[in-house]
N, C-alpha and C. Protein backbone atom coordinates (compact mmCIF):
# COMPACT_ATOMS: atom_id res chain seq x y z
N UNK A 1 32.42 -52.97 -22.50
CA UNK A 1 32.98 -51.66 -22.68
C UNK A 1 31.91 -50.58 -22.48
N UNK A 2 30.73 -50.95 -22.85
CA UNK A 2 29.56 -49.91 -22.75
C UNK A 2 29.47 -49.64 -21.06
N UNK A 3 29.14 -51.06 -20.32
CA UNK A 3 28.83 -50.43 -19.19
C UNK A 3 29.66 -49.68 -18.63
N UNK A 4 30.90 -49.77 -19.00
CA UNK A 4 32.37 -49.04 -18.18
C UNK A 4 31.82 -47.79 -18.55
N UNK A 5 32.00 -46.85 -19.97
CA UNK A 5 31.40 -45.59 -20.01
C UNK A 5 30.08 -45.24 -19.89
N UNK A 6 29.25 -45.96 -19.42
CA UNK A 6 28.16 -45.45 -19.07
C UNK A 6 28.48 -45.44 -17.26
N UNK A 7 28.75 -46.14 -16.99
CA UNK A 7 29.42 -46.23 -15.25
C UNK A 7 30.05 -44.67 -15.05
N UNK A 8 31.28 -44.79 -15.91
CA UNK A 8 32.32 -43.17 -15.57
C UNK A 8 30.89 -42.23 -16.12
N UNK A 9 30.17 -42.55 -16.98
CA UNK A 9 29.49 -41.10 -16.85
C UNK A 9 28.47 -40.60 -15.85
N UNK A 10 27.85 -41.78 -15.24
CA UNK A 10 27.26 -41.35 -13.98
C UNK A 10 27.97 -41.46 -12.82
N UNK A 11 29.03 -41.73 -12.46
CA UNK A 11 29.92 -41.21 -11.31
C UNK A 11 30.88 -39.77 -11.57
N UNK A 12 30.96 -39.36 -12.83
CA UNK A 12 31.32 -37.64 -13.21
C UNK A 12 29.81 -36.93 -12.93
N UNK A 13 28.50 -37.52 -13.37
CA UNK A 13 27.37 -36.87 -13.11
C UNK A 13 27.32 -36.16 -11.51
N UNK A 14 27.79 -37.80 -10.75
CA UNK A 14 26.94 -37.36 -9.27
C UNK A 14 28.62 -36.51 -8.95
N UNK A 15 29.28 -36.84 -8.82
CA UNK A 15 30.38 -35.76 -8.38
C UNK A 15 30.25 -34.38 -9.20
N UNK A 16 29.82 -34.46 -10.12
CA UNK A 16 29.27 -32.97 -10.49
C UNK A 16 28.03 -32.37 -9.53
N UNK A 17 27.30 -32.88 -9.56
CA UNK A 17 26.18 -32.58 -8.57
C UNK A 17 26.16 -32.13 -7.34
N UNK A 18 27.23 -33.10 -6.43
CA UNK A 18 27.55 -32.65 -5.29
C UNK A 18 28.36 -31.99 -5.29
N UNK A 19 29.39 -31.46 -5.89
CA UNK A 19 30.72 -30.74 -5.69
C UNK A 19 29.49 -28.87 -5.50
N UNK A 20 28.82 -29.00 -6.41
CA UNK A 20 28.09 -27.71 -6.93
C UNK A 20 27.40 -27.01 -5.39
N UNK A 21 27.46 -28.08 -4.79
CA UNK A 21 26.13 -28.09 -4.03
C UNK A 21 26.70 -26.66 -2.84
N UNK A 22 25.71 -25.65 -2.54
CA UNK A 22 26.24 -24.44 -1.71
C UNK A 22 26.14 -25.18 0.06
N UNK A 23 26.80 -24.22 0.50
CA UNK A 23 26.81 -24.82 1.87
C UNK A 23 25.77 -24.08 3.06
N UNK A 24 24.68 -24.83 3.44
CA UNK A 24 23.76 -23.93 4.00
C UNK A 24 24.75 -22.87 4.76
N UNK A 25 25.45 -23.34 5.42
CA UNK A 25 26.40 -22.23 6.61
C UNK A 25 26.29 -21.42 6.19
N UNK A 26 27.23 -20.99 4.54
CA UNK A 26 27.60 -19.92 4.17
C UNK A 26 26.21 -18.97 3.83
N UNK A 27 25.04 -19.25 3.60
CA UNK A 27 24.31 -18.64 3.89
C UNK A 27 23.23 -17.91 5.15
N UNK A 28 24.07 -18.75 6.15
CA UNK A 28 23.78 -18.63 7.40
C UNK A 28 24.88 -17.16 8.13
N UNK A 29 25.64 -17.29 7.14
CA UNK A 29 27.09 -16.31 7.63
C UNK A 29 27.00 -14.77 6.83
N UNK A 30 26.02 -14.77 5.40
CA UNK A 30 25.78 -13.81 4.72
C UNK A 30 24.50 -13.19 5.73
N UNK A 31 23.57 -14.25 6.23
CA UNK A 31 22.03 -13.36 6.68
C UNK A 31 22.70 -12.81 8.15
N UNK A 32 23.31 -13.58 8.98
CA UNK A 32 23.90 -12.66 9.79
C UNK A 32 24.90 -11.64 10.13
N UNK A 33 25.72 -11.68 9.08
CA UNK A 33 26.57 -10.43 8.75
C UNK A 33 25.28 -8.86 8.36
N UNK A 34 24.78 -9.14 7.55
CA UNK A 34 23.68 -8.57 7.30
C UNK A 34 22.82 -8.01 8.16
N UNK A 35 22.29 -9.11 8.65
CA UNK A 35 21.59 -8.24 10.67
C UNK A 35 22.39 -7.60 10.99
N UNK A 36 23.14 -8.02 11.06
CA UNK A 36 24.54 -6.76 12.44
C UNK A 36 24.58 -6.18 11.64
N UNK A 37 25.20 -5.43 10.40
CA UNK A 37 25.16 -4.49 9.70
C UNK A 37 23.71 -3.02 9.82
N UNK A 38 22.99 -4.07 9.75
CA UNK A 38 21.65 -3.46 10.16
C UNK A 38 21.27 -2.31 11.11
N UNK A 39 21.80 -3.47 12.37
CA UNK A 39 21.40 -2.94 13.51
C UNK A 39 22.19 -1.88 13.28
N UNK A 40 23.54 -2.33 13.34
CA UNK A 40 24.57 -0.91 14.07
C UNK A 40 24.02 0.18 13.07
N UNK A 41 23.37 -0.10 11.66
CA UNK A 41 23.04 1.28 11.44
C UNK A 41 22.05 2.15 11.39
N UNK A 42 21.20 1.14 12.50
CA UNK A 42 19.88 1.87 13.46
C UNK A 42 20.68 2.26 14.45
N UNK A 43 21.49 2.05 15.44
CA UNK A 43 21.90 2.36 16.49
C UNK A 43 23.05 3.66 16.35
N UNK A 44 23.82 4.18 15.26
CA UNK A 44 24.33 5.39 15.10
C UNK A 44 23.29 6.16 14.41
N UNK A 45 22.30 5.85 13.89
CA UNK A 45 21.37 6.90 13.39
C UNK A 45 20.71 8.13 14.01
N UNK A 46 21.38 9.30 14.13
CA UNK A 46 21.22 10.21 14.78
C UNK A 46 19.21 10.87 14.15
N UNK A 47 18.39 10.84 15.19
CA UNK A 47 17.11 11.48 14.38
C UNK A 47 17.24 12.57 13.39
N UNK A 48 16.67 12.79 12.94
CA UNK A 48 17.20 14.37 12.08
C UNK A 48 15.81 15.31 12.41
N UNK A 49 16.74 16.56 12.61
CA UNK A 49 15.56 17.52 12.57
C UNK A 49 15.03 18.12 11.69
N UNK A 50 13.45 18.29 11.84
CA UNK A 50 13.03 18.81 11.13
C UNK A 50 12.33 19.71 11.10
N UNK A 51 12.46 21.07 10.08
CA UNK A 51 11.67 22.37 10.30
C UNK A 51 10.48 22.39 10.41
N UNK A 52 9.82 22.81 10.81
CA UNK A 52 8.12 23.22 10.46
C UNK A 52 7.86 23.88 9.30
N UNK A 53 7.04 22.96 8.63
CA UNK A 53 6.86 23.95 7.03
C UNK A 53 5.97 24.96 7.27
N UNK A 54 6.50 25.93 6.68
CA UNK A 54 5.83 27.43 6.92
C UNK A 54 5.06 27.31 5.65
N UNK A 55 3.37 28.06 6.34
CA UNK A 55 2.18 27.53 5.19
C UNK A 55 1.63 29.18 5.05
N UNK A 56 1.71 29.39 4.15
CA UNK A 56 1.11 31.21 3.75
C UNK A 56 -0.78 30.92 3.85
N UNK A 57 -1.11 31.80 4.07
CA UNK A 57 -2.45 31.70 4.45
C UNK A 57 -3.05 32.09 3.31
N UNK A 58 -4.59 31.11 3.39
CA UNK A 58 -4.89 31.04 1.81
C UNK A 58 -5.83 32.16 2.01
N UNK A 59 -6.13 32.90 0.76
CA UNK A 59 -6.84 34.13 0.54
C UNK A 59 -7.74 33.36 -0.44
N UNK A 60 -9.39 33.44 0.01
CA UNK A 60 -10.36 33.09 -0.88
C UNK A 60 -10.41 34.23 -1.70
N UNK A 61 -11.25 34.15 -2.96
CA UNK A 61 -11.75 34.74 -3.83
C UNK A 61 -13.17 33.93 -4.30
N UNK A 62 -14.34 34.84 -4.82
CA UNK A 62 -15.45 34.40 -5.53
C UNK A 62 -15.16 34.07 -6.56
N UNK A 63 -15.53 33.16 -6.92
CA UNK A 63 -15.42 32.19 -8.88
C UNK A 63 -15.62 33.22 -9.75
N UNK A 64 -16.22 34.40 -9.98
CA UNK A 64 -16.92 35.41 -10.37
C UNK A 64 -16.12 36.39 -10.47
N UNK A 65 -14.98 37.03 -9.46
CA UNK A 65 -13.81 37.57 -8.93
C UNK A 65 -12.40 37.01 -9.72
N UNK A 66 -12.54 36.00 -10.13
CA UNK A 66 -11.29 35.33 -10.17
C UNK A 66 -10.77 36.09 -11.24
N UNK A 67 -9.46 36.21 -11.46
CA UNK A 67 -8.35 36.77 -12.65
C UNK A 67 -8.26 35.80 -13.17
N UNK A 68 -8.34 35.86 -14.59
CA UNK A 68 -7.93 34.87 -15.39
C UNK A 68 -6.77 35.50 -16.16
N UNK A 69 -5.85 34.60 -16.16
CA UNK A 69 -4.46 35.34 -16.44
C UNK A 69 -4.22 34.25 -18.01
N UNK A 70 -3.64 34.83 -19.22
CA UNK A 70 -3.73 34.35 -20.32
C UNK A 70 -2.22 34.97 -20.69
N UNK A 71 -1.38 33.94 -20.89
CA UNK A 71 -0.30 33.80 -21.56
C UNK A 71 -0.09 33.06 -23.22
N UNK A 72 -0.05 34.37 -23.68
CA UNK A 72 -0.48 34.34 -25.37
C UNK A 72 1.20 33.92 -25.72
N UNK A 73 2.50 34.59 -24.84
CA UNK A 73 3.86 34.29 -25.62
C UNK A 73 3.91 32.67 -25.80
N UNK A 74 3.29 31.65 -24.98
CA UNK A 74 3.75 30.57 -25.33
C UNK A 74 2.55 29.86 -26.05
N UNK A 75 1.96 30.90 -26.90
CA UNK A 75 1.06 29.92 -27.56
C UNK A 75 1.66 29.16 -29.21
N UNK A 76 1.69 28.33 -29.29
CA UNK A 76 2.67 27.67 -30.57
C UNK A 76 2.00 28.09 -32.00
N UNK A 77 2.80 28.52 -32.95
CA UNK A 77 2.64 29.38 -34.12
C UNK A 77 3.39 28.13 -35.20
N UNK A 78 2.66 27.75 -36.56
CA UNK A 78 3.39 26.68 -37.13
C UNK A 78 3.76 28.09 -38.32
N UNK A 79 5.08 27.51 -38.57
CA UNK A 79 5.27 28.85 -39.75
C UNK A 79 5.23 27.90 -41.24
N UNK A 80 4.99 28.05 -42.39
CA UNK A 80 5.11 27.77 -43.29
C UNK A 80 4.98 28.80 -44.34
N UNK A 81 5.37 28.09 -45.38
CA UNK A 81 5.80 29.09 -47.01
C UNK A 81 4.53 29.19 -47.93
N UNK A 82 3.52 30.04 -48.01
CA UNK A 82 2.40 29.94 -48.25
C UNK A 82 2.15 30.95 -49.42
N UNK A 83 1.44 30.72 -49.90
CA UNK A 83 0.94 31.85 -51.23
C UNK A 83 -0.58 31.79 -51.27
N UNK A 84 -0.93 33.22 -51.53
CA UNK A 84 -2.57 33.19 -51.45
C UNK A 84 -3.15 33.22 -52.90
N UNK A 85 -4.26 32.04 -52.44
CA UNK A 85 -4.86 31.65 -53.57
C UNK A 85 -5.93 32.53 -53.85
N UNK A 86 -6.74 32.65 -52.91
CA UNK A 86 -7.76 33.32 -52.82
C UNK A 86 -8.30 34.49 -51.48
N UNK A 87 -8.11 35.70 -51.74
CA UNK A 87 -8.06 36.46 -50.45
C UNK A 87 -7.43 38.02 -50.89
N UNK A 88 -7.45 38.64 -49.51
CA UNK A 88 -6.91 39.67 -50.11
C UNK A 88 -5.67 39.96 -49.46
N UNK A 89 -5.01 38.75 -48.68
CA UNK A 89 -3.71 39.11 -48.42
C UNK A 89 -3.74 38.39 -46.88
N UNK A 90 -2.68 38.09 -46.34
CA UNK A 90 -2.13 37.48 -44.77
C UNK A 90 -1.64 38.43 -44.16
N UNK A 91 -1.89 38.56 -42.91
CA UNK A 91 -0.98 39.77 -42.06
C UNK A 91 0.12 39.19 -41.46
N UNK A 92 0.74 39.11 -40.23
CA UNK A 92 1.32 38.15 -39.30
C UNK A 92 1.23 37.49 -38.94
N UNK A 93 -0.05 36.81 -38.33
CA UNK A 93 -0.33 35.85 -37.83
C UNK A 93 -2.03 35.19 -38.14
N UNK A 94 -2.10 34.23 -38.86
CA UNK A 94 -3.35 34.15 -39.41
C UNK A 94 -4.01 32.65 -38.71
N UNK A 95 -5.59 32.23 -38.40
CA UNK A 95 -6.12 31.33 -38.05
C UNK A 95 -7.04 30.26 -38.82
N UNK A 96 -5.84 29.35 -38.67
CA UNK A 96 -5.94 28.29 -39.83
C UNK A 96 -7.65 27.24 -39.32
N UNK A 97 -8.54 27.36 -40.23
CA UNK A 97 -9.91 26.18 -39.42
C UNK A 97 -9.74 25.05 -40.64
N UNK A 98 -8.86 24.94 -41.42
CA UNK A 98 -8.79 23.99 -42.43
C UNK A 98 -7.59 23.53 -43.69
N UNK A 99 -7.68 22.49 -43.91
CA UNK A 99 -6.68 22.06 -44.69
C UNK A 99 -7.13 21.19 -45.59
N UNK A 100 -6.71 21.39 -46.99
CA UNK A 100 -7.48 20.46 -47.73
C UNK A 100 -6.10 19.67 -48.82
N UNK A 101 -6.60 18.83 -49.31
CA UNK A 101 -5.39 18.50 -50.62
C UNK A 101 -6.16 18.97 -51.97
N UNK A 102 -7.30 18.91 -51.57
CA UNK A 102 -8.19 19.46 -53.08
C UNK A 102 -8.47 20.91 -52.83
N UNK A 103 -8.52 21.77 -53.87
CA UNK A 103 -8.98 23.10 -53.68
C UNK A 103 -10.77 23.46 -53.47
N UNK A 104 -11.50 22.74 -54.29
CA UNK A 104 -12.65 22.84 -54.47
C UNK A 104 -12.79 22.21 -52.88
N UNK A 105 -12.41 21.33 -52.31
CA UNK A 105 -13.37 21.38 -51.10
C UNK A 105 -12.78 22.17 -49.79
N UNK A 106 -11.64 23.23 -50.21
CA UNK A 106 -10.95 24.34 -49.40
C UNK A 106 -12.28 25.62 -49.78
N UNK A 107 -12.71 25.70 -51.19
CA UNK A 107 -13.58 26.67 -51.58
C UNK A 107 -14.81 26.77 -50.86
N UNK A 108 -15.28 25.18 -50.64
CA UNK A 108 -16.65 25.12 -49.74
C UNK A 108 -16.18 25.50 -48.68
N UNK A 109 -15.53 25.37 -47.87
CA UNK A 109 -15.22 25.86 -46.75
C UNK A 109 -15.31 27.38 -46.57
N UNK A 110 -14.72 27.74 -47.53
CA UNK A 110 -14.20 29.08 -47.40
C UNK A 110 -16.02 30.12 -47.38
N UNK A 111 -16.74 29.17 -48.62
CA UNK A 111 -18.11 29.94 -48.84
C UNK A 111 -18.66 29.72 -47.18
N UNK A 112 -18.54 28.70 -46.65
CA UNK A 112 -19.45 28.69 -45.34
C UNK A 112 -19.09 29.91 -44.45
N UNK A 113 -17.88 30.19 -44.30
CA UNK A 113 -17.01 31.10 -43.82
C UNK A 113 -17.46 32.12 -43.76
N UNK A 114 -17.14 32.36 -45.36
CA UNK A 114 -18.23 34.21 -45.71
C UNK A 114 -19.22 34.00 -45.56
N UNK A 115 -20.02 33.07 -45.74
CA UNK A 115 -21.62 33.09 -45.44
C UNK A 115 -22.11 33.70 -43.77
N UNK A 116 -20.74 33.19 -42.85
CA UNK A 116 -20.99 33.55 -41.36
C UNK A 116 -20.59 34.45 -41.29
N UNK A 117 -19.86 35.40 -42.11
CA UNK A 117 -19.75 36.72 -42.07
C UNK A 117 -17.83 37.01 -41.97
N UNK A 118 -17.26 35.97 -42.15
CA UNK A 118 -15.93 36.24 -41.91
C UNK A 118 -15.17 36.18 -43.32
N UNK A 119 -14.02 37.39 -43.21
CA UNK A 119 -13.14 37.29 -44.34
C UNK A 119 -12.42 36.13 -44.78
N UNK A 120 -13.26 35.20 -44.87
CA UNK A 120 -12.13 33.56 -45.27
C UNK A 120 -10.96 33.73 -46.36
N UNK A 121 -9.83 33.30 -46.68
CA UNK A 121 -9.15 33.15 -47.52
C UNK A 121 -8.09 31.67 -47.75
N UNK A 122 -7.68 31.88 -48.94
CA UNK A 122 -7.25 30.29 -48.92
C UNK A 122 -5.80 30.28 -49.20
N UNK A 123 -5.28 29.76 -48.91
CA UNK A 123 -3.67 29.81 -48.90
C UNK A 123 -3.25 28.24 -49.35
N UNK A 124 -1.83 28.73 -50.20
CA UNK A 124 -1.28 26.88 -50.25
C UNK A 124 0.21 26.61 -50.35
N UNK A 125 -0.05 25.50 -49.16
CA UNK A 125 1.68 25.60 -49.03
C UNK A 125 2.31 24.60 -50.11
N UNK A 126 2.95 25.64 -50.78
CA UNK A 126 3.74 24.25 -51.70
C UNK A 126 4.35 23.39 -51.48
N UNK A 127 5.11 23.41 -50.85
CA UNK A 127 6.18 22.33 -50.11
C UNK A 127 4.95 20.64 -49.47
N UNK A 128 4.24 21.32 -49.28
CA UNK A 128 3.05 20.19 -48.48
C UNK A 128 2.22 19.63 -49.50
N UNK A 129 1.86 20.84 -50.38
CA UNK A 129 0.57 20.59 -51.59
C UNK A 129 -1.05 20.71 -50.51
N UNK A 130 -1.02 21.40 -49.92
CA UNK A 130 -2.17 21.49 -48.92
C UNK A 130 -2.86 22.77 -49.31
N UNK A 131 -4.20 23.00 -49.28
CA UNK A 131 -4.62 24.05 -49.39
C UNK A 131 -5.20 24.39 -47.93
N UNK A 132 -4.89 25.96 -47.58
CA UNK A 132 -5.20 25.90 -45.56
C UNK A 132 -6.33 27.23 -46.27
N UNK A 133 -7.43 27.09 -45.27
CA UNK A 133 -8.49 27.77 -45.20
C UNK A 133 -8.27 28.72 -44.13
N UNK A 134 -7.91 29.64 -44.31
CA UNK A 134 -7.73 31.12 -43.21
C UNK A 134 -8.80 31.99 -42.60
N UNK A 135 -9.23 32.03 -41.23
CA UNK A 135 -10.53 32.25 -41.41
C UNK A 135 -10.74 33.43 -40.86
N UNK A 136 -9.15 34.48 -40.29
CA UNK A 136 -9.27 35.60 -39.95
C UNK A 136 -7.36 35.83 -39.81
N UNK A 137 -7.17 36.54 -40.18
CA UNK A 137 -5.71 37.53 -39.90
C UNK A 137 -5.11 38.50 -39.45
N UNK A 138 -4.23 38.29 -38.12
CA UNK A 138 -3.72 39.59 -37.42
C UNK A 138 -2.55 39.77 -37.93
N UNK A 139 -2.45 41.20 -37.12
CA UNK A 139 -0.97 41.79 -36.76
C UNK A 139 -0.21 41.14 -36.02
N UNK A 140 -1.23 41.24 -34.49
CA UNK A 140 -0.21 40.74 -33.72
C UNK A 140 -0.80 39.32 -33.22
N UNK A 141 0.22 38.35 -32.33
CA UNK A 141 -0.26 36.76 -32.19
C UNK A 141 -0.93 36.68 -31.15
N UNK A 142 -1.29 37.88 -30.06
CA UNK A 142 -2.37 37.83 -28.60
C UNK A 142 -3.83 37.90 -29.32
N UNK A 143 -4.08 38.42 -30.57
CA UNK A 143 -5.24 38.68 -31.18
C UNK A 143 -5.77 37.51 -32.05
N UNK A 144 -4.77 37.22 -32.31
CA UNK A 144 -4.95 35.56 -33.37
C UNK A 144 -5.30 34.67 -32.55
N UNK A 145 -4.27 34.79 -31.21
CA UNK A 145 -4.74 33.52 -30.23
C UNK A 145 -6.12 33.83 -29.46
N UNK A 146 -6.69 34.91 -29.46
CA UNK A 146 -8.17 34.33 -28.70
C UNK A 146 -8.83 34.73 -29.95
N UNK A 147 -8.87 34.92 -30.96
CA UNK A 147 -9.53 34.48 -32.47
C UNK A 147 -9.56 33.08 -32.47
N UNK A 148 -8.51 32.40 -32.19
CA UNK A 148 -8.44 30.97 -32.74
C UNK A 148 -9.12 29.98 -31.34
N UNK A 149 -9.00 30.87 -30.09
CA UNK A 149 -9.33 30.16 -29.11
C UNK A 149 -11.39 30.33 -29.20
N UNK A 150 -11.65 31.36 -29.75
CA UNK A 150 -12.96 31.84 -30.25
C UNK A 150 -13.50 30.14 -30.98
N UNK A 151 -12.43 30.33 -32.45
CA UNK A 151 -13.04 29.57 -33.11
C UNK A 151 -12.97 27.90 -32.50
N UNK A 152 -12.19 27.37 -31.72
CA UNK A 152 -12.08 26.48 -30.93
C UNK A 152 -13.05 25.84 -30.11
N UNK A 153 -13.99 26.60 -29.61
CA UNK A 153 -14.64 26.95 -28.55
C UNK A 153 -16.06 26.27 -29.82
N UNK A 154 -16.26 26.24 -30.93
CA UNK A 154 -17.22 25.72 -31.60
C UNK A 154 -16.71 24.25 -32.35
N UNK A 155 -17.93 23.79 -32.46
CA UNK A 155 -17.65 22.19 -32.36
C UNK A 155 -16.89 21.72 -34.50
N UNK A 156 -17.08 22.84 -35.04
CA UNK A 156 -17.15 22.54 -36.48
C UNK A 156 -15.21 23.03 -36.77
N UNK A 157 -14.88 24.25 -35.73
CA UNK A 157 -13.34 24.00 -35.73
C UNK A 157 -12.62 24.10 -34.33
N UNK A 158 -12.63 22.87 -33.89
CA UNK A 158 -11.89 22.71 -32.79
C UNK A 158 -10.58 22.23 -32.71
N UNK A 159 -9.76 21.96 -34.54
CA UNK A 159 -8.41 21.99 -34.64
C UNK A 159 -8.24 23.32 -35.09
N UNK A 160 -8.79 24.35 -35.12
CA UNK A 160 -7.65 25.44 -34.96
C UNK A 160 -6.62 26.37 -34.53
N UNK A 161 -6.06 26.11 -35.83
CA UNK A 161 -4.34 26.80 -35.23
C UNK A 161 -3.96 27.86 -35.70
N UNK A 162 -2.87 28.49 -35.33
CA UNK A 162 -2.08 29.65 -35.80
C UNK A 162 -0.81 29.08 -36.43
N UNK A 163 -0.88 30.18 -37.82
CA UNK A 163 -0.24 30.26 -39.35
C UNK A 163 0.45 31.72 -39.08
N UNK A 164 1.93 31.60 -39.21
CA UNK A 164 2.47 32.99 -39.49
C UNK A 164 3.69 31.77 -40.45
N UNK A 165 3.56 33.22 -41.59
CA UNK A 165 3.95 32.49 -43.01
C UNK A 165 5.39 33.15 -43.12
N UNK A 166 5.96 32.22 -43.58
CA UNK A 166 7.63 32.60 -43.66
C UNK A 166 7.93 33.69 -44.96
């Protein structure tokens, strides 16, 4: 009885095997449908024309000469809800060189600050619990941004940003 089902299972094997099996032709009938497809649609392919790109003539300038053009509207302003700790007040737009979670080491900051001659003040956002070290304050945000691009430009605050307080 064993060999009988072991027999039917390898004669369902090999008729499985071969039934599966693809027929080279039909792949012989896909690659040349395919060529001809091809061709004929190199052979209606009309060239296409094409314009001459019109090139504006370049105008030198000296490095020395050059305009430097400064777009202050898209400079990014973080707003937050701030109260001054220490200072004599925020205008519109103020330039943040620091952030602390402790106050005392917002204070050292702030002394180095005045020591270089600038009105430092310290601000803290409650919502955060951060104390931000302010290290100059405008009116308007074209004055803050090359203040802050000033202070940038030195290696001790090169994350500073602009603070206009809600």
């Amino acid at each position: 009885m064993k060999k009988y089902i072991v027999l039917c299972a390898g004669l369902c094997l090999a008729l499985a095997m071969t039934s599966c099996k693809s027929s080279e032709s039909a792949y012989k009938k896909a690659y040349e449908k395919a060529k001809q497809y091809d061709t004929q649609a190199q052979q209606t392919a009309q060239p296409a024309y094409e314009e001459p790109a019109v090139v504006a003539p370049v105008q030198t300038t000296a490095a020395n000469q050059a305009r430097k053009v400064d777009n202050y509207d898209n400079v990014s302003v973080r707003q937050e809800k701030v109260a001054v700790v220490s200072g004599n007040g925020l205008k519109a737009f103020s330039v943040v060189v620091g952030s602390f979670g402790l106050q005392s080491n917002a204070e050292g900051l702030q002394q180095r600050l005045k020591s270089a001659g600038y009105d430092a003040q310290i601000v803290k956002n409650e919502d955060r619990n951060m104390f931000r070290v302010v290290a100059a304050t405008f009116d308007n945000k074209a004055d803050a941004a090359r203040s802050r691009d000033q202070f940038r430009e030195q290696e001790a605050y090169k994350d500073a940003w602009l603070l206009s307080k809600q």
